[in-house]
Protein backbone atom coordinates (compact mmCIF):
# COMPACT_ATOMS: atom_id res chain seq x y z
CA UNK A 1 9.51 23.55 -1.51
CA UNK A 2 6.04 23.53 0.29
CA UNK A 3 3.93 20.17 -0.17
CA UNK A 4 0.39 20.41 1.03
CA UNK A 5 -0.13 16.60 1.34
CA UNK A 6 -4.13 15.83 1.70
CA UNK A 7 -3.78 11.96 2.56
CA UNK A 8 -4.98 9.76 6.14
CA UNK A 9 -3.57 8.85 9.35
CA UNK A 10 -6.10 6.79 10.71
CA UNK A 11 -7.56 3.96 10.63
CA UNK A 12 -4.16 1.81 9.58
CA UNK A 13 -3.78 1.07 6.07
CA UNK A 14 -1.10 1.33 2.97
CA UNK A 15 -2.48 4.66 2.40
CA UNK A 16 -1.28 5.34 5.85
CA UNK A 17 2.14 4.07 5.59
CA UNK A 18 2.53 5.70 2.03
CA UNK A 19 2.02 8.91 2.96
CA UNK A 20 3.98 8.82 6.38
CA UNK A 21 7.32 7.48 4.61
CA UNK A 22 6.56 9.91 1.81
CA UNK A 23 6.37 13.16 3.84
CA UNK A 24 9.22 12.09 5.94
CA UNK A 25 11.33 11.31 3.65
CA UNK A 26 10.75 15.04 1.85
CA UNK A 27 11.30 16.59 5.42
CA UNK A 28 14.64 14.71 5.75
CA UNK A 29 15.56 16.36 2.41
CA UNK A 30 14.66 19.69 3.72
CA UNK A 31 11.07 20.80 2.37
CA UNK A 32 8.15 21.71 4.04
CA UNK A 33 4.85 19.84 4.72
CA UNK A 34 1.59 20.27 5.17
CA UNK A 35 -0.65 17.48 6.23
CA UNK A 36 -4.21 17.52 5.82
CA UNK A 37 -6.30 14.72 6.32
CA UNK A 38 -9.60 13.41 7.96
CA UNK A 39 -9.63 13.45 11.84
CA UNK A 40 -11.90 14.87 14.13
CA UNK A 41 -9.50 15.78 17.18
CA UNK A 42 -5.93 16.03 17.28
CA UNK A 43 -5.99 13.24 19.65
CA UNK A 44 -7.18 11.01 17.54
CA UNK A 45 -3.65 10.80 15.70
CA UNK A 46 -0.19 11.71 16.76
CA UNK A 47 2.24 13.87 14.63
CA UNK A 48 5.43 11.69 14.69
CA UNK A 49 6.87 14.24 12.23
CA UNK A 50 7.60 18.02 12.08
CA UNK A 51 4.14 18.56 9.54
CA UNK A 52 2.01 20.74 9.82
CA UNK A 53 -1.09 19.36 10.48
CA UNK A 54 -4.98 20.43 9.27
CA UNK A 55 -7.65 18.34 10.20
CA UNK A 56 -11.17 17.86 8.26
CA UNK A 57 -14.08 16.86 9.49
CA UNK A 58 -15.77 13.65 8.83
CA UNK A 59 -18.92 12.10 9.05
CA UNK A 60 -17.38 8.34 8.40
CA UNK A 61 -14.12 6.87 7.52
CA UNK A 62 -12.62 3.37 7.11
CA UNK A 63 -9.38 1.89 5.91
CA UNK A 64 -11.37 1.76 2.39
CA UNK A 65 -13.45 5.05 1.58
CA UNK A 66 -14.29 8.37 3.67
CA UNK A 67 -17.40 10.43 3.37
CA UNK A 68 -16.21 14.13 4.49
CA UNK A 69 -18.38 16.69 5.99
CA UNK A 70 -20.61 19.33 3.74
CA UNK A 71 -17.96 21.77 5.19
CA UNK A 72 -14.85 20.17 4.58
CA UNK A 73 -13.99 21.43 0.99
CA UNK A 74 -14.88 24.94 2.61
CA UNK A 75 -12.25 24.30 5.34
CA UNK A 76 -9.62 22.76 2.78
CA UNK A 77 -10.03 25.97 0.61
CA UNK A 78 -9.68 28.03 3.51
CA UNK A 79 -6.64 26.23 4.57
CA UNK A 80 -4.51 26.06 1.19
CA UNK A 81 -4.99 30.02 1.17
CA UNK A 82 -3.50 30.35 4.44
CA UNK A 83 -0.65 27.44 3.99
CA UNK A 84 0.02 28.81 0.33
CA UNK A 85 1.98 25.87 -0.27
CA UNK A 86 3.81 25.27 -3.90
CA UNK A 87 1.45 22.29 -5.07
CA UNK A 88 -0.98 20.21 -3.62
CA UNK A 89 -0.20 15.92 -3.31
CA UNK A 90 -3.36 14.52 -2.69
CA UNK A 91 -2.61 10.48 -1.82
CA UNK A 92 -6.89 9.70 -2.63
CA UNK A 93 -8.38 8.21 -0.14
CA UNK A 94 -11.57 7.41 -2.24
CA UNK A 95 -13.89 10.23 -0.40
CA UNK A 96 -16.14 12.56 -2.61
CA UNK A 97 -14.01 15.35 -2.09
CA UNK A 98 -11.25 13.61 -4.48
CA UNK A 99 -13.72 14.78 -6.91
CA UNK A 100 -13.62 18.19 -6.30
CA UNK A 101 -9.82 18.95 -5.96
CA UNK A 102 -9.42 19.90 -9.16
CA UNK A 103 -11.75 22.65 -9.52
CA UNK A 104 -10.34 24.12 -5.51
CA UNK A 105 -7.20 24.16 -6.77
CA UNK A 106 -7.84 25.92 -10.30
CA UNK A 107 -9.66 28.37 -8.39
CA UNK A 108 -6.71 28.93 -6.47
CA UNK A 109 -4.04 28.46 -9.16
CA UNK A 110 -2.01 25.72 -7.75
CA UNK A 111 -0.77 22.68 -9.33
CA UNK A 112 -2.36 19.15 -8.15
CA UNK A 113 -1.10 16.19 -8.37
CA UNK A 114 -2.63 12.87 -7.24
CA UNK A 115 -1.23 9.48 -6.69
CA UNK A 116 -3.83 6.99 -6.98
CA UNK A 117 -3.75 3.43 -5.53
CA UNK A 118 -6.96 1.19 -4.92
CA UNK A 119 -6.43 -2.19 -5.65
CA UNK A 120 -6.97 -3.67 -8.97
CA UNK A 121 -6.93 -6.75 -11.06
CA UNK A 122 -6.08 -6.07 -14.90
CA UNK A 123 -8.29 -8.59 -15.59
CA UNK A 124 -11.77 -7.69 -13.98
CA UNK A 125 -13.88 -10.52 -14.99
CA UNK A 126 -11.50 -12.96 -12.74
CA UNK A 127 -13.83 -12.60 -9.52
CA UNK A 128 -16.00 -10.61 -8.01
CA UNK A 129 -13.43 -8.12 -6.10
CA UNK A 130 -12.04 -7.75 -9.20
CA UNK A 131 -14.91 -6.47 -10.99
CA UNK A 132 -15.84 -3.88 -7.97
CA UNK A 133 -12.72 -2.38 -8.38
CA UNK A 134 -12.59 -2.21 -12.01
CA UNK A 135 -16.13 0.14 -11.09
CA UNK A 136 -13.85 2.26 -9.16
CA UNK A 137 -11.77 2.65 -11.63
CA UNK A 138 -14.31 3.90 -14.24
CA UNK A 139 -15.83 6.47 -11.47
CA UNK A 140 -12.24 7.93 -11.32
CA UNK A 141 -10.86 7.91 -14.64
CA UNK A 142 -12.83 11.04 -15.97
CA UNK A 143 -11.61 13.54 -13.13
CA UNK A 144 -8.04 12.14 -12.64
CA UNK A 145 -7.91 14.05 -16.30
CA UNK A 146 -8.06 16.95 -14.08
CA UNK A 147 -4.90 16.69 -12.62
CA UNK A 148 -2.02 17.95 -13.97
CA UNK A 149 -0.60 14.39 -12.70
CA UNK A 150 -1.58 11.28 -11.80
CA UNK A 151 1.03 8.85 -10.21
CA UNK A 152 0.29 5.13 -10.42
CA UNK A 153 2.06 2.51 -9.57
CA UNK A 154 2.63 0.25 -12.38
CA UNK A 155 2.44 -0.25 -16.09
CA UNK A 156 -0.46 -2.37 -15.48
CA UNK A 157 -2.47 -0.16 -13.54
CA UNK A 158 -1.12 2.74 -16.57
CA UNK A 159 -2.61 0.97 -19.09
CA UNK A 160 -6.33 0.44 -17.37
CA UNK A 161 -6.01 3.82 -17.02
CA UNK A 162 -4.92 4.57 -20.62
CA UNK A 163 -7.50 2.25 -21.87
CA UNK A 164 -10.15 4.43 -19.98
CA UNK A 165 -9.31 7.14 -21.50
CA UNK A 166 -7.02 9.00 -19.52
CA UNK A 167 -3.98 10.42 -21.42
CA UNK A 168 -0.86 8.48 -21.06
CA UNK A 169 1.20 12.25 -20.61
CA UNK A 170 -1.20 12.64 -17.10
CA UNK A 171 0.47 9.61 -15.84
CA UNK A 172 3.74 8.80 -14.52
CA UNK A 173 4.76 5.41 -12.95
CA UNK A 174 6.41 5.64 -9.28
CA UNK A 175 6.21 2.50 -7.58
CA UNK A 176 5.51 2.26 -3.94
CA UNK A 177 9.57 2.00 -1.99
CA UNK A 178 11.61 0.58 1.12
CA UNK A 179 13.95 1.52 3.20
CA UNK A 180 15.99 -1.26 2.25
CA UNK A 181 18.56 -0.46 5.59
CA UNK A 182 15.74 -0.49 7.20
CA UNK A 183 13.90 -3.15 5.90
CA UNK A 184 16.58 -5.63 5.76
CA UNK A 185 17.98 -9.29 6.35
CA UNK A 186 18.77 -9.52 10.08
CA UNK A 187 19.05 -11.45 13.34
CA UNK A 188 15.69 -12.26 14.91
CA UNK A 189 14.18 -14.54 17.88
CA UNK A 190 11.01 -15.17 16.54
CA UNK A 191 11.36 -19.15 15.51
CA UNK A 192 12.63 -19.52 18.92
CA UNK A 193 9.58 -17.20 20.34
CA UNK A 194 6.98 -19.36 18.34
CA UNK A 195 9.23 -22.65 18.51
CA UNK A 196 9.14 -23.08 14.60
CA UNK A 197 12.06 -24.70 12.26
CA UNK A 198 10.13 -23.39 9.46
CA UNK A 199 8.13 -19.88 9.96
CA UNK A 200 5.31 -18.91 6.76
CA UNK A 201 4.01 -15.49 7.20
CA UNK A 202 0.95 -13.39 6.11
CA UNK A 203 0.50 -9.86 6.54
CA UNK A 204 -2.12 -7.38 5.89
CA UNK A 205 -5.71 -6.84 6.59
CA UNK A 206 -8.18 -10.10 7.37
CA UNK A 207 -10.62 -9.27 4.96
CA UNK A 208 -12.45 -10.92 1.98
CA UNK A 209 -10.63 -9.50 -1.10
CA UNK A 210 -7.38 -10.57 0.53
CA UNK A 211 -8.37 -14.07 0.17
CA UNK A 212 -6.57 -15.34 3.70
CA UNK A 213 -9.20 -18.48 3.71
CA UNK A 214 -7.84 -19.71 0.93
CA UNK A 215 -4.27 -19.89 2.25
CA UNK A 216 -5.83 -21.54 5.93
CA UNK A 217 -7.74 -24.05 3.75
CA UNK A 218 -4.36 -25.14 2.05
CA UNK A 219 -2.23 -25.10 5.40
CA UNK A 220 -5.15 -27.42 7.42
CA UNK A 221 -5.38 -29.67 4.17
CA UNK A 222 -1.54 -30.46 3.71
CA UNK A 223 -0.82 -30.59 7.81
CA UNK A 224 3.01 -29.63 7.48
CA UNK A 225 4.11 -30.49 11.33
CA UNK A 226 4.62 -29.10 14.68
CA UNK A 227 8.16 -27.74 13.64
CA UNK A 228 6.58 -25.24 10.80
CA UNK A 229 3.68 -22.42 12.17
CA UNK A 230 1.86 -20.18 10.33
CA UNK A 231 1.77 -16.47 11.79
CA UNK A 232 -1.11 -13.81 10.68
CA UNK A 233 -0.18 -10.22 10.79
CA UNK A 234 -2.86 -8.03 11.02
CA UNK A 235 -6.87 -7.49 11.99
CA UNK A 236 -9.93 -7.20 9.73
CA UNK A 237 -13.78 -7.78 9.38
CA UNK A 238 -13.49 -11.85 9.29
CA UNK A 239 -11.00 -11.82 11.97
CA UNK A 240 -13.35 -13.57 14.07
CA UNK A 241 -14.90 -16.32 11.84
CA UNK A 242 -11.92 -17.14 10.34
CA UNK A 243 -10.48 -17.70 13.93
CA UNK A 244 -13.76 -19.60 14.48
CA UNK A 245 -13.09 -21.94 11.75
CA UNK A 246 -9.38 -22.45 11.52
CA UNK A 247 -8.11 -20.98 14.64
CA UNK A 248 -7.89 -24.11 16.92
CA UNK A 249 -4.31 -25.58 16.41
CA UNK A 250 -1.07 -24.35 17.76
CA UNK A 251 0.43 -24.00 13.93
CA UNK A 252 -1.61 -21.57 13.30
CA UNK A 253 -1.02 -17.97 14.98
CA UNK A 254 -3.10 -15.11 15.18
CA UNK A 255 -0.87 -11.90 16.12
CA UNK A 256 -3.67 -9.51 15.39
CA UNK A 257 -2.36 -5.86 14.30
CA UNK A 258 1.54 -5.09 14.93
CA UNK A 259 2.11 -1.35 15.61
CA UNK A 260 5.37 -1.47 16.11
CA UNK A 261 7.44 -1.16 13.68
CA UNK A 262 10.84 -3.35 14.58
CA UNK A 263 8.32 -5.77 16.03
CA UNK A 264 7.14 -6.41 12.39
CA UNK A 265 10.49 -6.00 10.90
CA UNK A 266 11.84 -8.83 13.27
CA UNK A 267 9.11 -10.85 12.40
CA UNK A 268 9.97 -10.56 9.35
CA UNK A 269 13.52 -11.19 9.44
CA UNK A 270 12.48 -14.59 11.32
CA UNK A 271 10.09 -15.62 8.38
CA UNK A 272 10.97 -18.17 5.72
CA UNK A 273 8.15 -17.92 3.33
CA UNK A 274 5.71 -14.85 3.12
CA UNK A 275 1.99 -15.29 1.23
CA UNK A 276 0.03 -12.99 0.21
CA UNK A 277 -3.36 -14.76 -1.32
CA UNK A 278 -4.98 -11.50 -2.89
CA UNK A 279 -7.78 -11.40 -5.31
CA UNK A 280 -7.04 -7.65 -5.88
CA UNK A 281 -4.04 -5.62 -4.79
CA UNK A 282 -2.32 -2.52 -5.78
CA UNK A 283 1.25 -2.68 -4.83
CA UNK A 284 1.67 -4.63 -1.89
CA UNK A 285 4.19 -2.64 0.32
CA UNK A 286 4.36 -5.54 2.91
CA UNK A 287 5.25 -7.85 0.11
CA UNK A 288 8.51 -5.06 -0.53
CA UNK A 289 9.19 -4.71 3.18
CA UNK A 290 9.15 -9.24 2.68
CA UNK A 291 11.20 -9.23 -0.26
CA UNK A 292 13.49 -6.18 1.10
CA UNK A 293 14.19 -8.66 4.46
CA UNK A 294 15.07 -11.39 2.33
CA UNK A 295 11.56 -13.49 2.62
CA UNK A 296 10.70 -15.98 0.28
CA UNK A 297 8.18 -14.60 -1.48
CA UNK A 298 4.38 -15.93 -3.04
CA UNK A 299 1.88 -13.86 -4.25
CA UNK A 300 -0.94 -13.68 -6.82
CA UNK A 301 -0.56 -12.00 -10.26
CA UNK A 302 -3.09 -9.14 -9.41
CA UNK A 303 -2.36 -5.60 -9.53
CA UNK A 304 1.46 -5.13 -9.54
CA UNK A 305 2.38 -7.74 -7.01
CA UNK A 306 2.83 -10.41 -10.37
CA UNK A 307 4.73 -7.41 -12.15
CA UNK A 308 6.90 -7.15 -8.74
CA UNK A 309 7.74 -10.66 -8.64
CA UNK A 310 8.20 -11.49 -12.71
CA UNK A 311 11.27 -13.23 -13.96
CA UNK A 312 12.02 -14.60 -10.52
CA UNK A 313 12.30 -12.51 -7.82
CA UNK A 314 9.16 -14.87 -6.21
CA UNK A 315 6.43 -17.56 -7.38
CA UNK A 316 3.41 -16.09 -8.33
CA UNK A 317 0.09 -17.53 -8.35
CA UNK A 318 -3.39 -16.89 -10.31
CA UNK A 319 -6.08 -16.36 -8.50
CA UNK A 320 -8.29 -18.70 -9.56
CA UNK A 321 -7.30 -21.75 -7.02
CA UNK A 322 -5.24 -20.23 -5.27
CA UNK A 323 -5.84 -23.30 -2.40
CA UNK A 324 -5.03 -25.84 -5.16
CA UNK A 325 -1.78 -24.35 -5.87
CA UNK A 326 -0.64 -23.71 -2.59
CA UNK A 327 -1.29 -27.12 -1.60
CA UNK A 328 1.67 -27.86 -3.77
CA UNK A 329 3.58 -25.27 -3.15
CA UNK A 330 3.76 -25.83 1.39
CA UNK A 331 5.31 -28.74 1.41
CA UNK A 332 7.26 -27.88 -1.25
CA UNK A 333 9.22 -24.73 0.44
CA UNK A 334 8.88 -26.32 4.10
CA UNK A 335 11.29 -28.89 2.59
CA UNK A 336 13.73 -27.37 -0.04
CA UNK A 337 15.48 -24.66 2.37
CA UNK A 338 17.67 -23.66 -0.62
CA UNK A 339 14.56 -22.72 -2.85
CA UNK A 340 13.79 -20.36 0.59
CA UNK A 341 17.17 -18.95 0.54
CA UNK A 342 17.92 -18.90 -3.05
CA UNK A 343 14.17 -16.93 -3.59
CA UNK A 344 14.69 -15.05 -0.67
CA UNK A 345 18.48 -12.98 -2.21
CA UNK A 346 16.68 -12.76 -5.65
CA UNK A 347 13.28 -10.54 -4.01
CA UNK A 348 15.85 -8.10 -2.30
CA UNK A 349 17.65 -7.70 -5.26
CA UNK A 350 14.89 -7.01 -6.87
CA UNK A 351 14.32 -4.35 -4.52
CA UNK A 352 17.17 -2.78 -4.67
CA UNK A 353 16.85 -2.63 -8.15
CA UNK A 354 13.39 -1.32 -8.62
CA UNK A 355 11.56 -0.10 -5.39
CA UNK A 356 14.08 1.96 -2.97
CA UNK A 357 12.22 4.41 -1.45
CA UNK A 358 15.18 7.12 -1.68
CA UNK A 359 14.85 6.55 -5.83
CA UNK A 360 11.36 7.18 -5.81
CA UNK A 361 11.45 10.02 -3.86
CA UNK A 362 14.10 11.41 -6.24
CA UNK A 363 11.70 10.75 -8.97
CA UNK A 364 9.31 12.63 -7.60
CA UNK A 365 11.07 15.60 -6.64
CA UNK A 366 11.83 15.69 -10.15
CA UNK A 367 8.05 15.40 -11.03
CA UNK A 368 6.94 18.45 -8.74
CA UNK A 369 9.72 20.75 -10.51
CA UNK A 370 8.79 19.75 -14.16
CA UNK A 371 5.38 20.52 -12.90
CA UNK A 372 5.99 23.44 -11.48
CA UNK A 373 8.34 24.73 -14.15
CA UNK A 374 5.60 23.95 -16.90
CA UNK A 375 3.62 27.30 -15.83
CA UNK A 376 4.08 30.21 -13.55
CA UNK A 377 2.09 29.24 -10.53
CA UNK A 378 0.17 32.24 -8.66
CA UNK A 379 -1.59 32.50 -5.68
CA UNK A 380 -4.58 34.48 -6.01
CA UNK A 381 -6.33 35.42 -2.67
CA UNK A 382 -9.69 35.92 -1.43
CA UNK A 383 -11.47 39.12 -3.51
């Protein structure tokens, strides 16, 4: 099978990661891919995988929206005639040309699918972040019902959809996945790196709808001890003040982005306790690569992340006072290593259970052969 996948490589995000382990994971099962995506040199990324590559132009991109060139649907069209691939993936990287997909690919008879992930709260009054994204989802829902699928990620995130009108037979539930042998419980040197007994982790981008403040508020206020630190994973746009305000004290420690992949897998390994503070997610897959490594796992009940954790498998929060509750909740896990432990066996089983990658690539095999078998796909050239 031939996937043209029309998703990002740059800058760093979950979109990133979803379609890299996606694509690889279908060339490791013998298909062929086609990766198109935003980038204005082939410098600017490097192809650590045998895809194809086709690169747009851009005017501006970020790790939340893209606006594409005035000739970049010409050059997509041009380039799905000359790849004639079997269907078109497009992961949506919220850019205008999401909105014309559809009609390129009627035009040229081939079967789109879409998987679409911006983070959501179910309920969008909650906060402010919240009810931006619910917006999103509005501006979407009338042209994913051009798709002949549309994966999501949850039931939640299903029924918003649903309730926007979209029909329920456009969309089909494929959680983000793990490698779980990968991802997995292991020897690591990071306590003794960062001279912790107890190790809490964040990771993910340092920005506003990720709520990190409210998790440094709750770590100054309940001053757990030299022996337990505080590491945070990843870069954003209040980096800096954040650092400004909370930064000066050797339990807390600011690691910036981690490229490198067994770097952040033996940080995890090393972690006790992983939090992520969101006010809006979609499905947080470095709360699965947490939970897959055996972390003890907290995490607010927004998008999927509450669904992911339910009956268990972690403690989730609500996000209104989110500070309040971890306040509780720090002292709490520094002290009760068998909550750690005992939380820690039930997220990976969880895993296992629900979000292996190799499943949910299955799954989707199985998607792009219904879809395909549904109607006689032709390609009709240029007249």
């Amino acid at each position: 099978m031939h996937i043209a996948w029309l998703g990002k490589k740059s800058p760093f995000c979950g979109n990133v990661t979803y379609g890299r382990e996606v694509t690889n994971a279908f060339l490791d099962r013998g298909n062929r891919v086609s990766f198109l995506h935003f980038a204005a040199t082939e410098s600017e990324t490097e192809n650590d995988s045998d895809c194809s590559e086709v690169l747009l132009p851009f005017i501006y991109k970020s790790q939340v929206y893209t606006i594409p060139s005035l000739n970049s649907s010409k050059i997509l069209m041009r380039s799905l005639l000359e790849l004639r691939p079997d269907l078109v993936h497009a992961s949506l990287t919220l850019s205008p040309l999401d909105f014309l997909l559809p009609e390129i690919c009627q035009e040229l008879n081939l079967p789109l699918i879409a998987t679409f992930h911006p983070a959501f709260d179910s309920q969008k009054l909650r906060n402010l972040k919240a009810s931006t994204q619910f917006l999103t989802y509005q501006l979407y829902a009338p042209f994913l019902a051009q798709y002949d699928r549309v994966i999501v990620f949850s039931r939640l995130q299903r029924d918003l959809l649903v309730n926007m009108g979209v029909k329920p037979d456009k969309l089909v539930i494929i959680p983000n996945g793990v490698d779980p042998d990968k991802y997995s419980p292991g020897i690591s040197d990071v306590k003794q790196q960062f001279k912790a007994e107890r190790l809490f982790i964040y990771q993910g981008r340092v920005a506003t709808e990720k709520n990190v403040e409210a998790l440094l508020k709750a770590w100054k206020h309940c001053n757990l001890g030299e022996d337990s630190k505080l590491l945070i994973v990843g870069d954003g746009p209040l980096d800096s003040s954040l650092k400004l305000s909370y930064g000066k004290t050797e339990q807390v420690i600011w690691l910036g982005f981690v490229a490198d992949e067994h770097q952040r897998i033996n940080i995890l390994r090393g972690a006790d306790v992983f939090i992520l503070p969101s006010l809006v997610e979609g499905l947080s897959l470095s709360l699965l690569e947490a939970m897959a490594c055996g972390v003890a796992c907290i995490a607010t009940n927004t998008g999927a992340d509450g669904e992911v954790l339910e009956g268990g498998a972690g403690v989730v929060l609500d996000t209104k006072n989110v500070t309040t509750q971890l306040k509780t909740l720090l002292p709490l896990f520094r002290d009760q290593p068998e909550l750690i432990q005992a939380l820690g066996q039930k997220g990976r089983k969880r895993v296992l259970e629900r979000y292996t990658l190799a499943n949910n690539i299955t799954i989707l095999e199985k998607l792009y052969k219904e879809i395909l078998n549904e109607r006689k796909f032709n390609f009709i050239p240029i007249p």
